[in-house]
Each structure stands twice: as C-alpha cells, then as structure tokens.
N, C-alpha and C. Protein backbone atom coordinates (compact mmCIF):
# COMPACT_ATOMS: atom_id res chain seq x y z
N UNK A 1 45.64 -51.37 -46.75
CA UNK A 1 45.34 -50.09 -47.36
C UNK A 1 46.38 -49.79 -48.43
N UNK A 2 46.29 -49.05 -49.35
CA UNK A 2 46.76 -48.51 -50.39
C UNK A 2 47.30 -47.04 -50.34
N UNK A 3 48.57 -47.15 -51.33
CA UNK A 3 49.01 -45.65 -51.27
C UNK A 3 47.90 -45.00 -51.84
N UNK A 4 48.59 -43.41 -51.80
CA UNK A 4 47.64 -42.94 -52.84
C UNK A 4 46.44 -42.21 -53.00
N UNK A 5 46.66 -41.07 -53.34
CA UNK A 5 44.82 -40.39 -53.15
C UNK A 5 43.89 -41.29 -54.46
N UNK A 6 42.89 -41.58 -53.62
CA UNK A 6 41.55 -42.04 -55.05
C UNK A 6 41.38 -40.93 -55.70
N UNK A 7 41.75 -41.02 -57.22
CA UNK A 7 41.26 -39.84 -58.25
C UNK A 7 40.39 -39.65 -58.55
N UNK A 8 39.59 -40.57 -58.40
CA UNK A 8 38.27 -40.62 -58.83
C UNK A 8 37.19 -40.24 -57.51
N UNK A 9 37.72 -40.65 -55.78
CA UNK A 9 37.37 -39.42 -54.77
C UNK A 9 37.25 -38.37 -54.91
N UNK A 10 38.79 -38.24 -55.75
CA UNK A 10 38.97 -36.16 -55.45
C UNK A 10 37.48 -35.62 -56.63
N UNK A 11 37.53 -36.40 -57.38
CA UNK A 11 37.08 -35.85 -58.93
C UNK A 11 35.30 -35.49 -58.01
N UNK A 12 34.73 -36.45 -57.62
CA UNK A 12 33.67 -36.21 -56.46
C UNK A 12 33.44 -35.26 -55.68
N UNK A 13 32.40 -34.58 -55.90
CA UNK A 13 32.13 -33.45 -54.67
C UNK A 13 30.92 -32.88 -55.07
N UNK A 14 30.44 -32.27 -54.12
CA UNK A 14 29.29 -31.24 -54.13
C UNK A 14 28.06 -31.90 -54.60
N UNK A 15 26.97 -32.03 -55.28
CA UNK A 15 25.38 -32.59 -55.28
C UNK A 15 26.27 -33.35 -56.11
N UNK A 16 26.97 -33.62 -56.90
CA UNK A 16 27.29 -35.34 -57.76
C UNK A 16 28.29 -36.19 -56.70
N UNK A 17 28.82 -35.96 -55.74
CA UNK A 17 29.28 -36.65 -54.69
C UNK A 17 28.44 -37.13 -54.07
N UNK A 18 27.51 -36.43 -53.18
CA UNK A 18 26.34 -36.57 -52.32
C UNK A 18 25.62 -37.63 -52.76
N UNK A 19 25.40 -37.58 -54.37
CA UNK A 19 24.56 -38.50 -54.74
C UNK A 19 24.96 -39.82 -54.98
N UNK A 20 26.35 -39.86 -55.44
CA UNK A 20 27.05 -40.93 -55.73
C UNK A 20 26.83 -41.44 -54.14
N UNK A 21 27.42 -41.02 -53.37
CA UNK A 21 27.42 -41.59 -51.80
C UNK A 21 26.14 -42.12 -51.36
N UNK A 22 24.70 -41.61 -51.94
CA UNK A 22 23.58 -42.24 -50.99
C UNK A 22 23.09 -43.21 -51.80
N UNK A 23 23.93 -43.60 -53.13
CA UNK A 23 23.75 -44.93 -54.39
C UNK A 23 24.64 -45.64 -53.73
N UNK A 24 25.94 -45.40 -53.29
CA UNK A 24 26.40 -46.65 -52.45
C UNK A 24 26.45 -46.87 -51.50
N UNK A 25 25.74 -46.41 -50.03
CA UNK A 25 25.91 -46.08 -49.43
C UNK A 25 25.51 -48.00 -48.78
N UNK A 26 26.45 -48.09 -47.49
CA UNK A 26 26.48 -49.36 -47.11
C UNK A 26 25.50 -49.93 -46.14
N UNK A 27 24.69 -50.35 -46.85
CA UNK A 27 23.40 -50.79 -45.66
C UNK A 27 23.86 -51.42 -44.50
N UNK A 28 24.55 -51.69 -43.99
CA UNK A 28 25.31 -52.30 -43.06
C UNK A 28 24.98 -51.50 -41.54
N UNK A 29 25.14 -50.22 -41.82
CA UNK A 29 25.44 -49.16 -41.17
C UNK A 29 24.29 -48.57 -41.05
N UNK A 30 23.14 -48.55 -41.71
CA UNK A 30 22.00 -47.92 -41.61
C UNK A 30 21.17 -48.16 -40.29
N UNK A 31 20.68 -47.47 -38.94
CA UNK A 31 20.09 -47.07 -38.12
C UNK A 31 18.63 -48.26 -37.88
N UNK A 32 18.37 -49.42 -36.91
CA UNK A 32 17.47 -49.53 -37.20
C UNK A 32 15.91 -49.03 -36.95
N UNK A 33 15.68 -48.07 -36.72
CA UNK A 33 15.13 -46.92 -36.56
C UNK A 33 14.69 -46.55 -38.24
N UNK A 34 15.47 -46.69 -39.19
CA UNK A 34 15.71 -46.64 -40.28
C UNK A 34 15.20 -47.51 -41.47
N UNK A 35 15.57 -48.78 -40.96
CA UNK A 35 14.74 -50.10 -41.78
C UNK A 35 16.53 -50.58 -42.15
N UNK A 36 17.41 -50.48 -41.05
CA UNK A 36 18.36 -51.34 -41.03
C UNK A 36 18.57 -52.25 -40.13
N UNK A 37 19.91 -52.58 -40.19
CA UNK A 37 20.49 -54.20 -39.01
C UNK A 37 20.89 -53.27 -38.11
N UNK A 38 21.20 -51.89 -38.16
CA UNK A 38 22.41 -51.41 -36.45
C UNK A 38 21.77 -50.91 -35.53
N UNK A 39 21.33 -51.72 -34.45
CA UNK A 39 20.93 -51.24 -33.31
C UNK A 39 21.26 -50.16 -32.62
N UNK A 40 20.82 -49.66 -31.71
CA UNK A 40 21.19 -48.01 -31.12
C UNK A 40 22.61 -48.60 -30.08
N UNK A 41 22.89 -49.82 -29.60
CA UNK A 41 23.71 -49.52 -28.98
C UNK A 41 25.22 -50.36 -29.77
N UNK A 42 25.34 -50.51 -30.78
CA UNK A 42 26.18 -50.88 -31.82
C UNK A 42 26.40 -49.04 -32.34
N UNK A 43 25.50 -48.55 -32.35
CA UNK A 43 25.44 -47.11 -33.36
C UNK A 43 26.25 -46.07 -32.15
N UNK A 44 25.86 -46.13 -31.20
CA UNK A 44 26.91 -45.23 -30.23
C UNK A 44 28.40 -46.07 -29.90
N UNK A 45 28.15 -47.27 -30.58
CA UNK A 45 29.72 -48.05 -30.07
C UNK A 45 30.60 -47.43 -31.64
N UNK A 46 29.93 -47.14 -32.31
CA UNK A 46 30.59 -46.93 -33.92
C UNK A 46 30.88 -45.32 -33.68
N UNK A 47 30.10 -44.32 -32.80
CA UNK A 47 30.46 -43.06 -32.89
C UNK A 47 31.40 -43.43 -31.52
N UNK A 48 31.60 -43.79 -30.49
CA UNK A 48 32.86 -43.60 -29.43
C UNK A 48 34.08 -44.23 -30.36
N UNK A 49 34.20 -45.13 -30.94
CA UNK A 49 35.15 -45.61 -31.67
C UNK A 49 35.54 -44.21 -32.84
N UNK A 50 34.80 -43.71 -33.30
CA UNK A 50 35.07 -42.67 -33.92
C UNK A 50 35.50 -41.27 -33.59
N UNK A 51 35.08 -41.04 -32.66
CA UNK A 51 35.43 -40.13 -31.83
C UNK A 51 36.84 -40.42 -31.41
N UNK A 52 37.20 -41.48 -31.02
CA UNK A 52 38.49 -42.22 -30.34
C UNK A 52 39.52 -42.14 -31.28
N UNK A 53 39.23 -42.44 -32.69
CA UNK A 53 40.06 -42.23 -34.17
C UNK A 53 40.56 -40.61 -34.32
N UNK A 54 39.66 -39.93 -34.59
CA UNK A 54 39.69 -38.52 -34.88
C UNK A 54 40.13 -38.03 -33.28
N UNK A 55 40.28 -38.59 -32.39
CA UNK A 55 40.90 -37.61 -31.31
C UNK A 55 42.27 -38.08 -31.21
N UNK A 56 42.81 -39.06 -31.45
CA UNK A 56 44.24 -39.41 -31.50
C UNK A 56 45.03 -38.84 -32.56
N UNK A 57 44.15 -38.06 -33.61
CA UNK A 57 44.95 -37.30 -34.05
C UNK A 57 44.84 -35.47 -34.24
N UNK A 58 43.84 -34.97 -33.17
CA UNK A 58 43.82 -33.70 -32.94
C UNK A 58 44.34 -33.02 -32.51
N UNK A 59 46.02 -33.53 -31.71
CA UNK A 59 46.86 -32.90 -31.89
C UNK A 59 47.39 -31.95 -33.17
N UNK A 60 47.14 -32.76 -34.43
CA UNK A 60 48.09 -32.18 -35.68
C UNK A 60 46.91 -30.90 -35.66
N UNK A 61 45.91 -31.17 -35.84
CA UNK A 61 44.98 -29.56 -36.03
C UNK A 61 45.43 -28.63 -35.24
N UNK A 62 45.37 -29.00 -33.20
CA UNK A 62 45.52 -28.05 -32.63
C UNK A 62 47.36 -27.60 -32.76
N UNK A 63 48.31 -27.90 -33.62
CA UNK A 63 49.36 -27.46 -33.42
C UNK A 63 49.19 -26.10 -34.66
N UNK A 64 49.04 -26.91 -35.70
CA UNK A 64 48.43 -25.68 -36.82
C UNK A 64 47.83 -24.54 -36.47
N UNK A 65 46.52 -25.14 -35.68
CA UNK A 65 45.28 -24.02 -35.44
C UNK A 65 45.09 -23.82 -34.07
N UNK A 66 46.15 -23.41 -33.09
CA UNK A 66 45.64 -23.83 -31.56
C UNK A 66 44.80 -22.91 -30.66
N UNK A 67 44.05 -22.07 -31.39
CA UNK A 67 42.70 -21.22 -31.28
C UNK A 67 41.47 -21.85 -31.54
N UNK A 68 41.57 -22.36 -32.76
CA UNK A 68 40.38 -23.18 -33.03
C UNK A 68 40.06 -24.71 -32.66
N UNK A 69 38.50 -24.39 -32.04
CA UNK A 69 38.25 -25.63 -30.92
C UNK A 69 37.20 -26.04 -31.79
N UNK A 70 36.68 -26.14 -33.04
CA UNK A 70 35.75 -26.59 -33.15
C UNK A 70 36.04 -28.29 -33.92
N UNK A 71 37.34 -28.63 -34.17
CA UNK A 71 37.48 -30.22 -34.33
C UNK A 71 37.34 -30.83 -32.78
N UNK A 72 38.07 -30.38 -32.33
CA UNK A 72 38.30 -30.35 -30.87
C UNK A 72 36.45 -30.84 -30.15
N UNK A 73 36.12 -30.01 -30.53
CA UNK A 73 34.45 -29.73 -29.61
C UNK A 73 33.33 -30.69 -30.42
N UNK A 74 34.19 -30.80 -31.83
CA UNK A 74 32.81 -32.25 -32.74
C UNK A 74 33.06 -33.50 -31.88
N UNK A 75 34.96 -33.53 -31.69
CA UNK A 75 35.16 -34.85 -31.02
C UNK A 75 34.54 -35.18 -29.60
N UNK A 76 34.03 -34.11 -29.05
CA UNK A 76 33.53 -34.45 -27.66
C UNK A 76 31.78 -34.43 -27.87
N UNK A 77 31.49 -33.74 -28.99
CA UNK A 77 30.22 -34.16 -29.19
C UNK A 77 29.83 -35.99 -29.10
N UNK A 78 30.82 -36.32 -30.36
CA UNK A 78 30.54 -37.48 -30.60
C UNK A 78 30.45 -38.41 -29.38
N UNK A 79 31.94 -38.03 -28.78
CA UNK A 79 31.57 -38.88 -27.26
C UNK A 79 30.52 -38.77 -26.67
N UNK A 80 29.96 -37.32 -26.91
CA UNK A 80 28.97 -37.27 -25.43
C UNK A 80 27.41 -38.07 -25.91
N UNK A 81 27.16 -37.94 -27.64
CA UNK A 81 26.05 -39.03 -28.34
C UNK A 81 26.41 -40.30 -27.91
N UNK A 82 27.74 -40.69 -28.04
CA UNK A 82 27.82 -42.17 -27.72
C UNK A 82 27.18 -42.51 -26.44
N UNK A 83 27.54 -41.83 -25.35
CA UNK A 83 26.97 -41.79 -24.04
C UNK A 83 25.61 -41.41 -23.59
N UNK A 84 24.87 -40.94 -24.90
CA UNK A 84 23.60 -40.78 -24.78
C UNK A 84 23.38 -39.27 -23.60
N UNK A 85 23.95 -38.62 -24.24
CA UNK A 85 24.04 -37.50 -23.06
C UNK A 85 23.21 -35.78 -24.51
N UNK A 86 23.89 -36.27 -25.51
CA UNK A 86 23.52 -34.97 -26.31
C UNK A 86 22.15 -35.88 -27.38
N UNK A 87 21.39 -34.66 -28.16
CA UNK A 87 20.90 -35.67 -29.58
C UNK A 87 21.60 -35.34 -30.45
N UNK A 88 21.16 -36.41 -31.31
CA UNK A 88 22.15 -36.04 -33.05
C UNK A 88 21.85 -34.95 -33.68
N UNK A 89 21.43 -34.15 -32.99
CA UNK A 89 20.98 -32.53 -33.94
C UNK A 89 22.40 -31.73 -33.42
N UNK A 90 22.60 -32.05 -32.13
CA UNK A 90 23.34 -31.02 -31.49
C UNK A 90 25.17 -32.05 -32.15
N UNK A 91 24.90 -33.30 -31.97
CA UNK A 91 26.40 -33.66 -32.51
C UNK A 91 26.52 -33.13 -34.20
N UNK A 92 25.57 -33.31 -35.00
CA UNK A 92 25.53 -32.81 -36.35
C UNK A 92 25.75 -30.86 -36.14
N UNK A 93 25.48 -30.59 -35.33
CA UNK A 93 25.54 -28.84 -35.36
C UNK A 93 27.24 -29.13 -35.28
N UNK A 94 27.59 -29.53 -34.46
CA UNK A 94 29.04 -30.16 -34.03
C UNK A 94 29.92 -30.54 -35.40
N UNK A 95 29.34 -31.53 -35.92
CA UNK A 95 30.11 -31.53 -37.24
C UNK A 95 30.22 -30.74 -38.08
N UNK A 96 29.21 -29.91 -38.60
CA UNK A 96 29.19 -28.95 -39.35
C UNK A 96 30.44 -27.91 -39.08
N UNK A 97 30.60 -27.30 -38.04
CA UNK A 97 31.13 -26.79 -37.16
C UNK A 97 32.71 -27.39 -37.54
N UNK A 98 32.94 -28.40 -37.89
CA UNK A 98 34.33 -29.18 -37.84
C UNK A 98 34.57 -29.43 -39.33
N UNK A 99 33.64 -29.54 -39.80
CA UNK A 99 33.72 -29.73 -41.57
C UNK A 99 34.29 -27.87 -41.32
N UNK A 100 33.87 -27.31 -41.21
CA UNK A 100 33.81 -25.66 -41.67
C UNK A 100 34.75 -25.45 -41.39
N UNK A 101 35.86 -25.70 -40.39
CA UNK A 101 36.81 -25.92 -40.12
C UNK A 101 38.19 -26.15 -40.88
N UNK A 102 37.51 -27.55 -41.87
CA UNK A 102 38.27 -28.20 -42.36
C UNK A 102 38.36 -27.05 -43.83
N UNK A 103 37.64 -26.67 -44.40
CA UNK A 103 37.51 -26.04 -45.24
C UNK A 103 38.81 -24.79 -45.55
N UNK A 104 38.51 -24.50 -43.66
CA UNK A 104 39.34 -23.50 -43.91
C UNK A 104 41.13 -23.67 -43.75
N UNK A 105 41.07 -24.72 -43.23
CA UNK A 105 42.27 -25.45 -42.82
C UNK A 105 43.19 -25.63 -44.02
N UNK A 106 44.67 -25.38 -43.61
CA UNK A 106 45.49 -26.00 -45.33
C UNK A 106 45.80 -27.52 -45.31
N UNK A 107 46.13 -28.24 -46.46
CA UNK A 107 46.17 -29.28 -46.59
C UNK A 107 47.35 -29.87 -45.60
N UNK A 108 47.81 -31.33 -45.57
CA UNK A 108 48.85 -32.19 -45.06
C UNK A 108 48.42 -31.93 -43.64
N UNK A 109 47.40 -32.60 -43.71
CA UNK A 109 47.41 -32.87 -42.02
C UNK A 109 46.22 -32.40 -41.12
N UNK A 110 46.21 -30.71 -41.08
CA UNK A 110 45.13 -30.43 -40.57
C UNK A 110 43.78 -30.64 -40.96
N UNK A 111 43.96 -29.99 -42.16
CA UNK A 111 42.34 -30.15 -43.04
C UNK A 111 41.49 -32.03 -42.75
N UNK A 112 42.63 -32.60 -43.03
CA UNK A 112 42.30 -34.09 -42.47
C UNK A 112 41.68 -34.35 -41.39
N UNK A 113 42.46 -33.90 -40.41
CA UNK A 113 41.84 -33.97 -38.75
C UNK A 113 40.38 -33.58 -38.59
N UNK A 114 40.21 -32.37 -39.09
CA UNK A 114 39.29 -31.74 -38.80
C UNK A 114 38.07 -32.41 -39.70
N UNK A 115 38.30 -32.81 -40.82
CA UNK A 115 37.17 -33.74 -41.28
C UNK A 115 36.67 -35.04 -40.83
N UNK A 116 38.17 -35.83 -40.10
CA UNK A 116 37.59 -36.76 -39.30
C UNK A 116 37.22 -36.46 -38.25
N UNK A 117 37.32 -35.19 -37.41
CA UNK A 117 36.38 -34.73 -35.78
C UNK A 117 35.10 -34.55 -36.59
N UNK A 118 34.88 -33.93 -37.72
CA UNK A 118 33.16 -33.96 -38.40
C UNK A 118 32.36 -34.99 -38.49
N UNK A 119 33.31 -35.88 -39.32
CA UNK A 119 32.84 -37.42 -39.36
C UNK A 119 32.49 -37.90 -38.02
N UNK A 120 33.11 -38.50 -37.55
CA UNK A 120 32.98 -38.61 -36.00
C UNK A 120 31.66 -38.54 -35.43
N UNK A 121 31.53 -36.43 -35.30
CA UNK A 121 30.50 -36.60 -34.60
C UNK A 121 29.12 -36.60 -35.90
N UNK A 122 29.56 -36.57 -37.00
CA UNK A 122 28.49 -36.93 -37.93
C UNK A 122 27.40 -38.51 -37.65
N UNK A 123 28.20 -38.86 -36.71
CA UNK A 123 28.25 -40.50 -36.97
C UNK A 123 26.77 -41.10 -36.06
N UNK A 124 26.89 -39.77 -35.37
CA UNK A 124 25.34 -39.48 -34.65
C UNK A 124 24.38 -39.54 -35.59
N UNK A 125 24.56 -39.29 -36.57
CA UNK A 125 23.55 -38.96 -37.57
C UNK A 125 23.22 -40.19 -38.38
N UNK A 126 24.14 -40.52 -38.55
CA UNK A 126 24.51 -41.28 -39.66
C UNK A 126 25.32 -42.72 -39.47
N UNK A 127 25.25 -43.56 -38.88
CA UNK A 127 26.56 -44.34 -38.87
C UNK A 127 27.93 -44.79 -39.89
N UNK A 128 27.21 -44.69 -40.72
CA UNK A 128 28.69 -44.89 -41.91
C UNK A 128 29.27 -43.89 -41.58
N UNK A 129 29.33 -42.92 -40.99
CA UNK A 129 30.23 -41.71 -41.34
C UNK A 129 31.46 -42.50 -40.29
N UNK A 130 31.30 -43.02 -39.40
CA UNK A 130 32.30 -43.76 -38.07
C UNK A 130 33.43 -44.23 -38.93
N UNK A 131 33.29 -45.27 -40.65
CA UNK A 131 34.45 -45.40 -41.00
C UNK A 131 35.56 -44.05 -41.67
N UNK A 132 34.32 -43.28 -42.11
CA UNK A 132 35.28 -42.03 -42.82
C UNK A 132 36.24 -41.51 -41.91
N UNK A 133 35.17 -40.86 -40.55
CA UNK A 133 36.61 -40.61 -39.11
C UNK A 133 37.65 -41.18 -39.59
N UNK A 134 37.62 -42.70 -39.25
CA UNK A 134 38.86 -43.23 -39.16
C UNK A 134 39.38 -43.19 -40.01
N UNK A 135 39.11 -43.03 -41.41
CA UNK A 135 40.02 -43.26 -42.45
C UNK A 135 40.73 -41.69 -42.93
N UNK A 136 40.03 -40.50 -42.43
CA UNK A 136 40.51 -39.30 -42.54
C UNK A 136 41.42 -39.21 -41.67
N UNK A 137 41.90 -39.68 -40.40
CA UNK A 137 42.33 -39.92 -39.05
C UNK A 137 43.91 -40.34 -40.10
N UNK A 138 43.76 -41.69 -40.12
CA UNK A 138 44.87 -42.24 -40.87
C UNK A 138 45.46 -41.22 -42.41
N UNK A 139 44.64 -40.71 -43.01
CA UNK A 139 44.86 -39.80 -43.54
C UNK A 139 46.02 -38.52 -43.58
N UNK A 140 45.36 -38.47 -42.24
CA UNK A 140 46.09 -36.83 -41.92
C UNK A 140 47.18 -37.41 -41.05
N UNK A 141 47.46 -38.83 -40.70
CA UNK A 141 48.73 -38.91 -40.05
C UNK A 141 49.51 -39.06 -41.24
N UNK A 142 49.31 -39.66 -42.46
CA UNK A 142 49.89 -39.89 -43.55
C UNK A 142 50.52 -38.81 -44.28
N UNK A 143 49.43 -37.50 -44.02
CA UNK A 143 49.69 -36.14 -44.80
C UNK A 143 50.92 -35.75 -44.16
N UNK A 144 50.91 -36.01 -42.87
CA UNK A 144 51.81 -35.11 -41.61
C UNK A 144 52.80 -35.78 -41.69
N UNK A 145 53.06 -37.08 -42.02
CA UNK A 145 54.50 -37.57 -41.66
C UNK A 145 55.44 -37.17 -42.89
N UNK A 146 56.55 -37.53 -42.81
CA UNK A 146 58.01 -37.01 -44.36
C UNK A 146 57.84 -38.17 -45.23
N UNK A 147 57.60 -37.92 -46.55
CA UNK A 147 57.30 -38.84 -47.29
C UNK A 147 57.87 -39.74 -47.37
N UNK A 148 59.04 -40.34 -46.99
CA UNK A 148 59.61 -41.57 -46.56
C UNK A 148 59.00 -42.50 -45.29
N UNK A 149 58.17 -41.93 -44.56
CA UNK A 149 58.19 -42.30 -43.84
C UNK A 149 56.09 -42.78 -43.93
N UNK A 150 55.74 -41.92 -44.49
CA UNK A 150 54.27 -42.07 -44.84
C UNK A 150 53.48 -42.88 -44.58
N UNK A 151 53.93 -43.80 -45.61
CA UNK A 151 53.32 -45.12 -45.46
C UNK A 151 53.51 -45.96 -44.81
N UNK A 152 54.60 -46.01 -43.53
CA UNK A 152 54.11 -46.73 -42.57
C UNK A 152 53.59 -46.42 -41.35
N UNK A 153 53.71 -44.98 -41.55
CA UNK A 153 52.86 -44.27 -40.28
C UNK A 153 51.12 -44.12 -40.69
N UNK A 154 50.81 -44.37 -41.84
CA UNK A 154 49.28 -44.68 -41.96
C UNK A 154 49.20 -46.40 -41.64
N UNK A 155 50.06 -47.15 -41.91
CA UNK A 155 49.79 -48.63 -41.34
C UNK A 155 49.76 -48.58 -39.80
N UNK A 156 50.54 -47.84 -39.35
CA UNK A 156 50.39 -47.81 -37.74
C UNK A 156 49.38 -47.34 -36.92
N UNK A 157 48.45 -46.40 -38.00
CA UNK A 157 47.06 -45.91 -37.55
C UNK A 157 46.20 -46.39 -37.88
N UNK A 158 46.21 -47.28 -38.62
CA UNK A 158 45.42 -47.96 -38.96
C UNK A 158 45.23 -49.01 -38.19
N UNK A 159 46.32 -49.90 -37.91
CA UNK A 159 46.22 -50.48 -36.81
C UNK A 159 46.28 -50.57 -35.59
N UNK A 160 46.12 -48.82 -35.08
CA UNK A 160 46.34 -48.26 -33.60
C UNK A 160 44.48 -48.65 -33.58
N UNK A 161 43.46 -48.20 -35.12
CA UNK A 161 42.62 -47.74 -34.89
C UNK A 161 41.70 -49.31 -34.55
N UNK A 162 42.46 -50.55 -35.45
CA UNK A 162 41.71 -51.46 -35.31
C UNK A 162 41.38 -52.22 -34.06
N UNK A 163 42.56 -52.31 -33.45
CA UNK A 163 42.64 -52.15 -31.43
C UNK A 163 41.69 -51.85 -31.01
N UNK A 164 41.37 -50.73 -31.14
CA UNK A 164 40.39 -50.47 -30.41
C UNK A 164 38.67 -50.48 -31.25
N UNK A 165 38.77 -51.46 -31.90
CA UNK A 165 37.31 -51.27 -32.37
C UNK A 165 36.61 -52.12 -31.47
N UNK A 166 35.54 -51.94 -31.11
CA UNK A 166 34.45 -52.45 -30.10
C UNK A 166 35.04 -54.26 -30.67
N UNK A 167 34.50 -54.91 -30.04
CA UNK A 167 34.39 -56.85 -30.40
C UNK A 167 32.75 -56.16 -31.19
N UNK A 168 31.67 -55.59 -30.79
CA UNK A 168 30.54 -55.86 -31.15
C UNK A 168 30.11 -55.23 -32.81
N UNK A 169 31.50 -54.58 -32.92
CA UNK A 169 31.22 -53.63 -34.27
C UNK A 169 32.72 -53.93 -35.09
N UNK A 170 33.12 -54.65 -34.76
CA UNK A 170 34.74 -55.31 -35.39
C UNK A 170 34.47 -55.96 -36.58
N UNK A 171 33.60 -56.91 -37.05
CA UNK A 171 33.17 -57.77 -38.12
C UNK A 171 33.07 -56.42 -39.26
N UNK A 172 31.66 -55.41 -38.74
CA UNK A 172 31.16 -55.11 -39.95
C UNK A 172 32.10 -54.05 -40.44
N UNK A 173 33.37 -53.20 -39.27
CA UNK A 173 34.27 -51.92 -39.89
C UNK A 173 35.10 -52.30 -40.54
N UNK A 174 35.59 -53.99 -40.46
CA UNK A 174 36.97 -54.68 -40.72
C UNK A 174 36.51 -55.26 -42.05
N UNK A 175 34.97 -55.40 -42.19
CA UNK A 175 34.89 -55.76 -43.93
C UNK A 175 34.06 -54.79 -44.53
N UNK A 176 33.80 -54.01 -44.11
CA UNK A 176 33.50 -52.47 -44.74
C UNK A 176 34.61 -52.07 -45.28
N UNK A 177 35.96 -51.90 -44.62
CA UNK A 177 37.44 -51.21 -44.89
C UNK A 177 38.14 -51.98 -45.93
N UNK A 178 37.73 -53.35 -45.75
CA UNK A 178 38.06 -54.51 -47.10
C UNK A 178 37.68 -54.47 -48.46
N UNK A 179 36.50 -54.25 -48.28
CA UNK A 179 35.41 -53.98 -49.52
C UNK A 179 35.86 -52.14 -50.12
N UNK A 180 36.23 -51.65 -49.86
CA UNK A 180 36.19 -50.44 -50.00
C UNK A 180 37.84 -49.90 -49.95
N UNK A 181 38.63 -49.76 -51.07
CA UNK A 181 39.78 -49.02 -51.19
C UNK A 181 39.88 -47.75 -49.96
N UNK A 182 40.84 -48.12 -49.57
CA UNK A 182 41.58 -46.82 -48.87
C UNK A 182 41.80 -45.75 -49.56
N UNK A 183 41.80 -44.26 -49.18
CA UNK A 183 42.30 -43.05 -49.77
C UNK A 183 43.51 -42.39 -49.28
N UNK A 184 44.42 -42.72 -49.35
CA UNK A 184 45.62 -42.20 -48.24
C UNK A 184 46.36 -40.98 -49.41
C-alpha cells in the first residue's frame, strides 16, 4: 500500500463518484444471483471478513463518540447477513445508519471507522463493498496514529486484516488490493 490520500478519490463524490464506481466496478465481486462468479457462500465469507476489519477498529469511533452505536450496530449487522440470520435490506438500513454517522463524525480516525462499519455491512448488498471496509479500517488506524508512526501502523492492519481473510476469498481480495492503489 501507498502513502497518501488519492486526489483524485477525494476530487470524487456524489452522482459523478457513483457513476465513476459502477464503470469500474470489479466483476469479480458481483453476486451470482446477478450474472456473476461469487457464490452466496463466498459473499457472506467477504461480509464476516468485513465485518471482522471494521470491528477491530471500532474502538477509535466508540472513544470519540461513545453514545453512538450505529458503526457499532452496521458491524453486527454484517455479521448477522454473513450468518444468514438478517436480509440485505435490513444490513443496508444498517449501513446507511453508519455512513450517516460517518458524515457526522470529525476526521483522523473516527469518520473512517464508521465508513468502514457501513461498508461492511453494505457488503450484504453488494460484495465489493467487503474491500472498502477493510481499506477504510486501515485508514482510520493510519488517521489515528502520530505521524511518525502512520505508516507502519497501516502496514500492520493491513496485514492484521490479510490473516484473517477466508482461504476461499484470499485469491480474489489479495489481487483486487493489487490492482487497485491504496488510499491511506
């Protein structure tokens, strides 16, 4: 991964983001339900893995915000889709819920968290969203640590996060993350 915010990320947002994102968006990851390759039980192994990212670092939100449960409550969404216990309407109500969050959140750290508990349980929805978790995850440990120290505390989450990626979903997150610049 790379230092560095993508400028050309930040410059992205709102209906010209959205759109840019569903022009590249990585067939890899697409639902096959959908007219893709990811089976339903690869697609709940990509949201527990995500969920697992964005909860190792929901500490930094709840120290900021320790009233607000709604990063907190996307991340247990996501688990509970992985487990086939909720549908993706109710984990997406969940993200929303954690994006809105993030919005309101200030930068270095929290705002991060809380976009990867969205992602996460977005991931119900969507599977690509499983790498954003993680990479907002690593993110907001990056935001949070003293700038000396930064960049190797996003290498350490990064590779806390690769540990634990499923064996069955390891190939396609590990050259998804290759192909695709980091935003730290």
């Amino acid at each position: 991964m790379t230092s560095g915010c993508d400028e050309a990320g930040r410059a992205r947002s709102g209906a010209a983001g959205a759109q840019e994102a569903a022009l590249t968006r990585d067939l890899r990851f697409v639902a096959a339900h959908r007219g893709g390759p990811l089976d339903v039980t690869s697609h709940r192994l990509l949201a527990g893995w995500a969920a697992e990212c964005a909860g190792h670092v929901l500490r930094l939100f709840a120290a900021a915000h320790p009233d607000d449960e709604r990063p907190r409550l996307a991340v247990e969404a996501a688990r509970a889709w992985s487990r086939g216990e909720i549908s993706a309407g109710e984990a997406r109500a969940a993200a929303g819920a954690a994006h809105a969050a993030a919005r309101e959140a200030p930068a270095n750290g929290p705002r991060e968290v809380a976009r990867a508990a969205g992602h996460a349980a977005a991931t119900a929805h969507m599977a690509d969203h499983a790498p954003a978790a993680a990479l907002y995850a690593v993110r907001a440990v990056v935001r949070a640590a003293p700038p000396r120290e930064a960049a190797a505390a996003g290498d350490r989450e990064e590779r806390w996060q690769t540990e634990r990626l499923p064996e069955a979903v390891r190939d396609v997150v590990v050259s998804a993350r290759a192909e695709k610049p980091a935003f730290r």
